[in-house]
PDB file of N, CA and C in Angstrom:
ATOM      1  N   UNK A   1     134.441 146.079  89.963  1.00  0.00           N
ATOM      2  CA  UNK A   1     134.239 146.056  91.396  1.00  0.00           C
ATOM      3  C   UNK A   1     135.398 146.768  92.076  1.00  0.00           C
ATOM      4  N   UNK A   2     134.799 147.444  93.195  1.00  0.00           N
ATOM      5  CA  UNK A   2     136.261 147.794  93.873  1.00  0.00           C
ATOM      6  C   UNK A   2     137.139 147.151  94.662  1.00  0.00           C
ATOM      7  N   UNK A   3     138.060 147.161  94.632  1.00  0.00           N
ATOM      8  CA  UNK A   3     139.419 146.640  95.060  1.00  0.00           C
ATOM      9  C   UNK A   3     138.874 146.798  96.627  1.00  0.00           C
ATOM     10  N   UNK A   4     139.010 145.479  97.644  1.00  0.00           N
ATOM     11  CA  UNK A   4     139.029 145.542  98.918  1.00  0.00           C
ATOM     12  C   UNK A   4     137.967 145.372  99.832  1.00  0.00           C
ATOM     13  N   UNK A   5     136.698 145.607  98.474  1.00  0.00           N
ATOM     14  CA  UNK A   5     135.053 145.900  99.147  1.00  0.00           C
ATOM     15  C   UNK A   5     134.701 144.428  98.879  1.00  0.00           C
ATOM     16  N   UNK A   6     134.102 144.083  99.865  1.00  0.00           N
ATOM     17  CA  UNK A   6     132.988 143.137  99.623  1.00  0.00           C
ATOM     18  C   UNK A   6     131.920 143.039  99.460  1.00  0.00           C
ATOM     19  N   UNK A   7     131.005 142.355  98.191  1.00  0.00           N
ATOM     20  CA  UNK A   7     129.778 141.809  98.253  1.00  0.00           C
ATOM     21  C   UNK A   7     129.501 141.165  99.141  1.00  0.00           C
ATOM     22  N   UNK A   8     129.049 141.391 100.238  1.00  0.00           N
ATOM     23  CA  UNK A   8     127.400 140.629 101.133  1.00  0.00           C
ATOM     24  C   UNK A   8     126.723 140.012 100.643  1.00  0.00           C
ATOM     25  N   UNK A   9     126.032 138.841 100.930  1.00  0.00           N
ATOM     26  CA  UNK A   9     124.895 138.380 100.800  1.00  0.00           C
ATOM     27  C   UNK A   9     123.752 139.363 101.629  1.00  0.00           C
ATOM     28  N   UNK A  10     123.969 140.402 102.191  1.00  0.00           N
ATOM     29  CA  UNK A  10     122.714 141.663 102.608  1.00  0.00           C
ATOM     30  C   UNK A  10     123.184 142.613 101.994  1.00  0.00           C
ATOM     31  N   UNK A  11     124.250 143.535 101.364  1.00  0.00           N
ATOM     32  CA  UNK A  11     124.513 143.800 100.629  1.00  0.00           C
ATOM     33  C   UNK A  11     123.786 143.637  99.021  1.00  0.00           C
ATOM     34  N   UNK A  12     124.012 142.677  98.602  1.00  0.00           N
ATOM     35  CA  UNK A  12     123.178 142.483  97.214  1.00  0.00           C
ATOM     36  C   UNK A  12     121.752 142.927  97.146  1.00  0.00           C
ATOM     37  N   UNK A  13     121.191 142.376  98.495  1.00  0.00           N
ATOM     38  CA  UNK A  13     119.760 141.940  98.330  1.00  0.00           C
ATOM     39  C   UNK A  13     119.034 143.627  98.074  1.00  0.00           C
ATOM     40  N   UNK A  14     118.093 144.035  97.280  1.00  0.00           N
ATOM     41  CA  UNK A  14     117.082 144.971  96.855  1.00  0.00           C
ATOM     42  C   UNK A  14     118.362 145.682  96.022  1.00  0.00           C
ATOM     43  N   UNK A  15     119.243 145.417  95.476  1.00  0.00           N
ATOM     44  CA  UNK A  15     119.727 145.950  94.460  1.00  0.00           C
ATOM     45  C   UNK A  15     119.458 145.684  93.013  1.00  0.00           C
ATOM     46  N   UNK A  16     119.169 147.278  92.525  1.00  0.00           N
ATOM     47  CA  UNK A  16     118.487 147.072  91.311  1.00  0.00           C
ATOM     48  C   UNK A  16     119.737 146.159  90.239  1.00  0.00           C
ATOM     49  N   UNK A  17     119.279 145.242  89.788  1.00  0.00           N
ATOM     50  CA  UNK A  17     119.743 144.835  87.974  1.00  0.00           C
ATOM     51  C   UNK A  17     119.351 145.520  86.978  1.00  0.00           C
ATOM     52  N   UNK A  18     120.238 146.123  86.630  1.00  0.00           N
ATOM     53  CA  UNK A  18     120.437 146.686  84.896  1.00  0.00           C
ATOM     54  C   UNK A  18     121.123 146.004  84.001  1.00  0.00           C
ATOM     55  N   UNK A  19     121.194 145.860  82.801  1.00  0.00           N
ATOM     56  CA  UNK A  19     122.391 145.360  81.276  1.00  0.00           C
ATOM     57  C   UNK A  19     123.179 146.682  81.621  1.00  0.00           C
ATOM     58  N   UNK A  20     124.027 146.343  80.598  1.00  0.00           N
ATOM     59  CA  UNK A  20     125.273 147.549  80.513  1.00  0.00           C
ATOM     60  C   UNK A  20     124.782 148.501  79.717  1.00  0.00           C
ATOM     61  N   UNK A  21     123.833 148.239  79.194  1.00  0.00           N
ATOM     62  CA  UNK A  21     123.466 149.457  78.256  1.00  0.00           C
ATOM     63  C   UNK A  21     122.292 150.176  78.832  1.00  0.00           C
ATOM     64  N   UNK A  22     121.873 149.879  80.461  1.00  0.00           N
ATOM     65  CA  UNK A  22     121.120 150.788  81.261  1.00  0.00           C
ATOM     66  C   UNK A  22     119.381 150.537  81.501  1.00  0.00           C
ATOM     67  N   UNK A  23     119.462 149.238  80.484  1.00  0.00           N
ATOM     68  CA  UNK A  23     118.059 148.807  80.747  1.00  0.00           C
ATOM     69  C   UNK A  23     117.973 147.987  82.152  1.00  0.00           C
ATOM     70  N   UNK A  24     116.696 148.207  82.717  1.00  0.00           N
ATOM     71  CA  UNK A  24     116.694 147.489  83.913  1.00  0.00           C
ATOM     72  C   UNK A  24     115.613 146.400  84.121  1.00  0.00           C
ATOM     73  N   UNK A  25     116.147 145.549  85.052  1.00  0.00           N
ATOM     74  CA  UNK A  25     116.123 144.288  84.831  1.00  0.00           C
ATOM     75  C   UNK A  25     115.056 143.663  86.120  1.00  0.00           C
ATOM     76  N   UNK A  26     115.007 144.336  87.420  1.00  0.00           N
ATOM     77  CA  UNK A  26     114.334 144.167  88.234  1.00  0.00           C
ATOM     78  C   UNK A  26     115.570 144.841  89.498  1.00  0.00           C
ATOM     79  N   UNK A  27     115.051 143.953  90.851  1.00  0.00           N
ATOM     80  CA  UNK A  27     116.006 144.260  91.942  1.00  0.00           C
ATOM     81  C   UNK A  27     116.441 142.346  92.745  1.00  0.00           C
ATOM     82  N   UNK A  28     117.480 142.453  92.723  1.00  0.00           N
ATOM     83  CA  UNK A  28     117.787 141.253  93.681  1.00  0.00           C
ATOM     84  C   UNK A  28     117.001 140.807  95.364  1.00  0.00           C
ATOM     85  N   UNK A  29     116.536 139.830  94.764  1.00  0.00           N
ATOM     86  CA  UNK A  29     115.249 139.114  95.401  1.00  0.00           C
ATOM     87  C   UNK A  29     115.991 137.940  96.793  1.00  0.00           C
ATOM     88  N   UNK A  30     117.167 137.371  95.971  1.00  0.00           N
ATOM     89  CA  UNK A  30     117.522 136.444  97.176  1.00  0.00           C
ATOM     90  C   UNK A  30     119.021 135.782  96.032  1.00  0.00           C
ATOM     91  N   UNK A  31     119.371 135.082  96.437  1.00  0.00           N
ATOM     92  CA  UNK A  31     120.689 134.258  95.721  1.00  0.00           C
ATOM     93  C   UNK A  31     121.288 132.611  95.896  1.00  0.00           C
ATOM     94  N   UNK A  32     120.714 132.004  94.571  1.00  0.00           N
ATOM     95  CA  UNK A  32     121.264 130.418  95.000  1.00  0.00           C
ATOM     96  C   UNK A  32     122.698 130.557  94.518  1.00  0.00           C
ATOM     97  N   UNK A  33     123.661 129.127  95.551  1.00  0.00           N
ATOM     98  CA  UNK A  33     124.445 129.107  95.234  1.00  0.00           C
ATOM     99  C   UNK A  33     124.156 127.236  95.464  1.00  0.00           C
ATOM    100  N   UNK A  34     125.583 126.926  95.394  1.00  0.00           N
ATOM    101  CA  UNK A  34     125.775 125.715  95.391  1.00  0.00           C
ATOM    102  C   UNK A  34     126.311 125.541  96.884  1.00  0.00           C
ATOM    103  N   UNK A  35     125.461 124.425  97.323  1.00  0.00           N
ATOM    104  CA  UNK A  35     125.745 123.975  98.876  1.00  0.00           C
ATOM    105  C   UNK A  35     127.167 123.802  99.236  1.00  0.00           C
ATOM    106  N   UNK A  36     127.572 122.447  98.506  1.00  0.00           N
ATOM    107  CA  UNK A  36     128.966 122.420  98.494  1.00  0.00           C
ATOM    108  C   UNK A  36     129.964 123.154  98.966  1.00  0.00           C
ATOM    109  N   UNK A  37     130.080 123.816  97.414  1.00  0.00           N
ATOM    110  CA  UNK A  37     131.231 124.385  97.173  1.00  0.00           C
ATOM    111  C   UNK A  37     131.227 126.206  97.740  1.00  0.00           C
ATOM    112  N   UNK A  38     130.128 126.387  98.037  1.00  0.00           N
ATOM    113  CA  UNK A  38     129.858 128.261  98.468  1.00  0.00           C
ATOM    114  C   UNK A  38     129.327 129.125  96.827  1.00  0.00           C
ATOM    115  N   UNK A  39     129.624 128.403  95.805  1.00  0.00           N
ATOM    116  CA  UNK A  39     130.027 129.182  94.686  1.00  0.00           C
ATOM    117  C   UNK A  39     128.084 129.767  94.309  1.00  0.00           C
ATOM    118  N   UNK A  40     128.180 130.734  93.908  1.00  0.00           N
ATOM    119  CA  UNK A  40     127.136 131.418  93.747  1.00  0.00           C
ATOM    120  C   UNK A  40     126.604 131.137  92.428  1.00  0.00           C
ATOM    121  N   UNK A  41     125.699 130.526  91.749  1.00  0.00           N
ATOM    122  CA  UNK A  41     124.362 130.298  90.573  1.00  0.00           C
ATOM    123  C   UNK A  41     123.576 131.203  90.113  1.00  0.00           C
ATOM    124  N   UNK A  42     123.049 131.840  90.602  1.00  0.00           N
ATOM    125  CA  UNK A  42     121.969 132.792  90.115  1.00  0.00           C
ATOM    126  C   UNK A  42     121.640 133.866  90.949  1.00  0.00           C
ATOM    127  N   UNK A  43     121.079 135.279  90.494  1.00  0.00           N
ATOM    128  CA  UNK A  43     120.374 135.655  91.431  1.00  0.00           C
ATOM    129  C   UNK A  43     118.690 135.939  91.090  1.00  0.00           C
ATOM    130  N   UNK A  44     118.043 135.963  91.989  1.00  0.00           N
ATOM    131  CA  UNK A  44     116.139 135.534  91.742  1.00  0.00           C
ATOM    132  C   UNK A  44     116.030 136.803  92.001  1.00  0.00           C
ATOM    133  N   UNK A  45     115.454 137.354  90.920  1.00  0.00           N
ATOM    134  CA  UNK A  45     115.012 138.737  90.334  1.00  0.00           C
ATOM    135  C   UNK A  45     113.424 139.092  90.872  1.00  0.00           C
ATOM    136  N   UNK A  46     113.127 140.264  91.711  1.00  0.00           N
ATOM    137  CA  UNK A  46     112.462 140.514  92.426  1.00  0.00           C
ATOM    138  C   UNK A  46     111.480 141.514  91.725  1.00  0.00           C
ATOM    139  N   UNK A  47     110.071 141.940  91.408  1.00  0.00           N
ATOM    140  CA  UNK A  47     109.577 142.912  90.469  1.00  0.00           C
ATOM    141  C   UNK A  47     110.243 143.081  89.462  1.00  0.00           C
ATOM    142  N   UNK A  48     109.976 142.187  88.394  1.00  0.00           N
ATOM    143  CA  UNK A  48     111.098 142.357  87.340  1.00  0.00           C
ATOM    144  C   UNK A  48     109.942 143.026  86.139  1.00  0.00           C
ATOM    145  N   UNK A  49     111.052 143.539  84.726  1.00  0.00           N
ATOM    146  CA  UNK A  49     110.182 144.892  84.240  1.00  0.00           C
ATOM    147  C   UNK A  49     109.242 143.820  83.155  1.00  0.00           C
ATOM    148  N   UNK A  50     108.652 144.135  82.556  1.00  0.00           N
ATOM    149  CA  UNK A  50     108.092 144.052  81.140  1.00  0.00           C
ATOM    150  C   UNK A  50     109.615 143.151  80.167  1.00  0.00           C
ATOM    151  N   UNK A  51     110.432 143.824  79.807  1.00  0.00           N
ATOM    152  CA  UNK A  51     111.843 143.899  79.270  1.00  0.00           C
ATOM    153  C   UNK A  51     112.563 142.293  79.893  1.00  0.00           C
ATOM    154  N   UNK A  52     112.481 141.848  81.008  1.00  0.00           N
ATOM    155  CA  UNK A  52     112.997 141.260  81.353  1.00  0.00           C
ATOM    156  C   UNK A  52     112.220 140.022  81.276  1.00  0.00           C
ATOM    157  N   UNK A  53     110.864 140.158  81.426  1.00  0.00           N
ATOM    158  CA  UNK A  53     110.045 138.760  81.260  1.00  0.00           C
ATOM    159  C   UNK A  53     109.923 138.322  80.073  1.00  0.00           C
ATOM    160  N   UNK A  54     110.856 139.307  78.563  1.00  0.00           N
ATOM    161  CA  UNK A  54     110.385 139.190  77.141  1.00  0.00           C
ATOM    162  C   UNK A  54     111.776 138.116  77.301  1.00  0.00           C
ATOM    163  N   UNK A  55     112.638 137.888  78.242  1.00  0.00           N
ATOM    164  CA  UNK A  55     114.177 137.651  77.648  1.00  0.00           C
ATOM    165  C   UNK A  55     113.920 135.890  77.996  1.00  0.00           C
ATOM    166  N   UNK A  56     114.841 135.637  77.811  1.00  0.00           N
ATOM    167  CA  UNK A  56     114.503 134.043  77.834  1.00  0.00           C
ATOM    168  C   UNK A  56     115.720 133.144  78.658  1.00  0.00           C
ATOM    169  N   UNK A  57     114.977 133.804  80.349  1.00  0.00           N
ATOM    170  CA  UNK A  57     115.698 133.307  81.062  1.00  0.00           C
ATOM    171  C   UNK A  57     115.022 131.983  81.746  1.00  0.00           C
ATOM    172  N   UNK A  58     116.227 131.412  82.965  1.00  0.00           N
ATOM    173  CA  UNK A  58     116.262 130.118  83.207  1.00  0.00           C
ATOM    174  C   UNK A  58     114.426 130.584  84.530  1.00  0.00           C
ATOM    175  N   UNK A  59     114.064 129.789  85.044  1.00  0.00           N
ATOM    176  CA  UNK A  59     112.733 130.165  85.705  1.00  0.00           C
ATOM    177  C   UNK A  59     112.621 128.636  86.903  1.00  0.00           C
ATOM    178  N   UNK A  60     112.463 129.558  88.411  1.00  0.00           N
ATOM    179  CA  UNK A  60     112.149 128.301  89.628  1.00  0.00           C
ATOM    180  C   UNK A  60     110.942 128.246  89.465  1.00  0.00           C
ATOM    181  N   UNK A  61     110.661 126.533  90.360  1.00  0.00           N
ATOM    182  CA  UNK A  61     109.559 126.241  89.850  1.00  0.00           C
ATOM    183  C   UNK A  61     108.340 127.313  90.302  1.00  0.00           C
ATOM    184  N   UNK A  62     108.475 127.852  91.572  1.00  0.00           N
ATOM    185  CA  UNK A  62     107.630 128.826  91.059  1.00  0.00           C
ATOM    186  C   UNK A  62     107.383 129.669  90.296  1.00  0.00           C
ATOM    187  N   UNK A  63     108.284 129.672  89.127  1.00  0.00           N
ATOM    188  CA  UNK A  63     108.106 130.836  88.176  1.00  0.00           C
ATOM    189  C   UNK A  63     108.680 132.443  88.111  1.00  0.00           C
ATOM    190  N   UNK A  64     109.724 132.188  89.269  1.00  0.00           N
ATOM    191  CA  UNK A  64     110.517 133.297  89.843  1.00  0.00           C
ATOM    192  C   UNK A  64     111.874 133.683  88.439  1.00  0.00           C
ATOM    193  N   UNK A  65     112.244 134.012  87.876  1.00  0.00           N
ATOM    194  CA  UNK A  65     112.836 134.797  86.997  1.00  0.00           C
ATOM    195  C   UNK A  65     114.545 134.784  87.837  1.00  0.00           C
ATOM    196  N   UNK A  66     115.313 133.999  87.102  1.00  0.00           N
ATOM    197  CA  UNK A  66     116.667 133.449  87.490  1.00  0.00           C
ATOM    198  C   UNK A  66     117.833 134.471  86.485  1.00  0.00           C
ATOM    199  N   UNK A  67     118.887 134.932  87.222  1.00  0.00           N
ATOM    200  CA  UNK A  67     120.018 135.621  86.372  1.00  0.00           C
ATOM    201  C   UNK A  67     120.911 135.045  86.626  1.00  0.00           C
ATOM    202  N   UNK A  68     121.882 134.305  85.562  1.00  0.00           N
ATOM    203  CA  UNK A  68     123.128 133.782  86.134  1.00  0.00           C
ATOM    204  C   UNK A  68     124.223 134.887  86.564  1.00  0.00           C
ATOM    205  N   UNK A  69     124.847 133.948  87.819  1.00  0.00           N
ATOM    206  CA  UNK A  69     125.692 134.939  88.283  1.00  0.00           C
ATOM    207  C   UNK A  69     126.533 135.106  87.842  1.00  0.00           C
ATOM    208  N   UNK A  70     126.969 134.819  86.858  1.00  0.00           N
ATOM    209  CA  UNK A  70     128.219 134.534  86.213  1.00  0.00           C
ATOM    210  C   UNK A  70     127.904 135.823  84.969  1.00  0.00           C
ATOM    211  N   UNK A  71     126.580 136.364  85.161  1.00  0.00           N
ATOM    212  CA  UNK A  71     126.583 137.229  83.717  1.00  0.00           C
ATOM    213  C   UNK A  71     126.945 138.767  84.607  1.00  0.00           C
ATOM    214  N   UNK A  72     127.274 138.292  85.710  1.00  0.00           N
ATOM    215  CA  UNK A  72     127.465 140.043  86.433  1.00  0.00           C
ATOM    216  C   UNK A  72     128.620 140.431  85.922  1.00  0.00           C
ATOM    217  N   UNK A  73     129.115 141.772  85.421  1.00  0.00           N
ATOM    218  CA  UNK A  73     129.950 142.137  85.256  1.00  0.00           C
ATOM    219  C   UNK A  73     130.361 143.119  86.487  1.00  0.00           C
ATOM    220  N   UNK A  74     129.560 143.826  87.143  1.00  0.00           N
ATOM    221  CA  UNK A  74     129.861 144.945  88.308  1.00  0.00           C
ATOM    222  C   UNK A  74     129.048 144.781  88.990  1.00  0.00           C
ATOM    223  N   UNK A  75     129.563 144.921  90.258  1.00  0.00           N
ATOM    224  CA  UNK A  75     128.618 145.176  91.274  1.00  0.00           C
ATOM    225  C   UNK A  75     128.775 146.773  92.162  1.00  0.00           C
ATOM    226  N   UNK A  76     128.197 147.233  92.103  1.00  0.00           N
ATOM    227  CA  UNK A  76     128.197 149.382  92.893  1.00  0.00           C
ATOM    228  C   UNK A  76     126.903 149.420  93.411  1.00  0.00           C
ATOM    229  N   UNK A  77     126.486 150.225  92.816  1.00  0.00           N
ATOM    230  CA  UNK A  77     124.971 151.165  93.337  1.00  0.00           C
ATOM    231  C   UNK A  77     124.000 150.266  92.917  1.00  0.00           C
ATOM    232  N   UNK A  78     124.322 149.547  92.004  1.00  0.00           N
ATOM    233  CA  UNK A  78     123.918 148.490  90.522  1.00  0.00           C
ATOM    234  C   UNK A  78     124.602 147.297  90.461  1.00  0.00           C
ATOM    235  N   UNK A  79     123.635 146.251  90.114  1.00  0.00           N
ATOM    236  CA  UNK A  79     124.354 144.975  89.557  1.00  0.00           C
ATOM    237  C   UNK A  79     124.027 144.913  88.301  1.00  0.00           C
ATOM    238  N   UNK A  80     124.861 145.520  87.598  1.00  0.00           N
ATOM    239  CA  UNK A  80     125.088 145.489  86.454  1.00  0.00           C
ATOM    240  C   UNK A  80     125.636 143.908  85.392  1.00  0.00           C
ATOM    241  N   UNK A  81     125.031 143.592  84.441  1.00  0.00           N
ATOM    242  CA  UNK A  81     124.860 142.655  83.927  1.00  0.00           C
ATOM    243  C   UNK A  81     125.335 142.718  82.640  1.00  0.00           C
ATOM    244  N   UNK A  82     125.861 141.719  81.754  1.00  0.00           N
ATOM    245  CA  UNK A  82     125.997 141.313  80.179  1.00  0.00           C
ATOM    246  C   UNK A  82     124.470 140.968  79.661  1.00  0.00           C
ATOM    247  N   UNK A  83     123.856 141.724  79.074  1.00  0.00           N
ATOM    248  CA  UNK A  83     123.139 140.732  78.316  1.00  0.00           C
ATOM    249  C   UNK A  83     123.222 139.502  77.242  1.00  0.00           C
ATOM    250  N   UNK A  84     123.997 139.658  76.501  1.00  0.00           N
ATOM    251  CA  UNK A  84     124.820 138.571  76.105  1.00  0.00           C
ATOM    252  C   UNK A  84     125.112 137.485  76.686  1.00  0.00           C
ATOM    253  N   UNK A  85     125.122 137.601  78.225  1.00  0.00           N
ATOM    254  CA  UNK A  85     125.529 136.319  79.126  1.00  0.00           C
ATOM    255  C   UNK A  85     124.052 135.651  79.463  1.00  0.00           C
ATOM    256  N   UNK A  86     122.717 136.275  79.410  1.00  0.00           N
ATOM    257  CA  UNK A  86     121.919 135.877  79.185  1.00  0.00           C
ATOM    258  C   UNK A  86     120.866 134.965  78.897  1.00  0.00           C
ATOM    259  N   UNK A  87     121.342 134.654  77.602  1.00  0.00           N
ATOM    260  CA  UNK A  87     120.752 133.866  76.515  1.00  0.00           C
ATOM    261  C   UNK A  87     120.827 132.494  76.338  1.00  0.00           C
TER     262      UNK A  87
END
């Protein structure tokens, strides 16, 4: 991430998700966090691909397709992701 910039919560939103190795993942749909504390949980993956519905992520009850936030490694043009953090 760059030094000084901030992530938005409007910022994030319709930004595509990719893994680091360039597969893509869908686009950022919306973002839970925890009431509390501010701290951010997931983000709810919006048109997500083929690729991403094979992976075996966490799912709201509507059936909306969850990424932990904690698997972001970058955020740019892209929210780039670990797949490894994943699983």
């Amino acid at each position: 991430m760059q030094q000084g910039t901030k992530n938005t919560y409007t910022s994030l939103m319709g930004k595509m998700i990719v893994t680091k190795e360039g597969k893509r993942l869908g686009f950022v749909k919306d973002i839970t966090f925890e009431t509390k504390s501010g701290e951010l949980i997931n983000l709810l993956v919006k048109d997500p691909t083929p690729y991403t519905n094979n992976l075996n992520l966490e799912r709201t009850s509507s059936h909306e397709l969850l990424i932990p936030y904690n698997s972001i490694i970058a955020i740019g043009d892209f929210v780039i992701v670990s797949e490894e953090d994943l699983v």
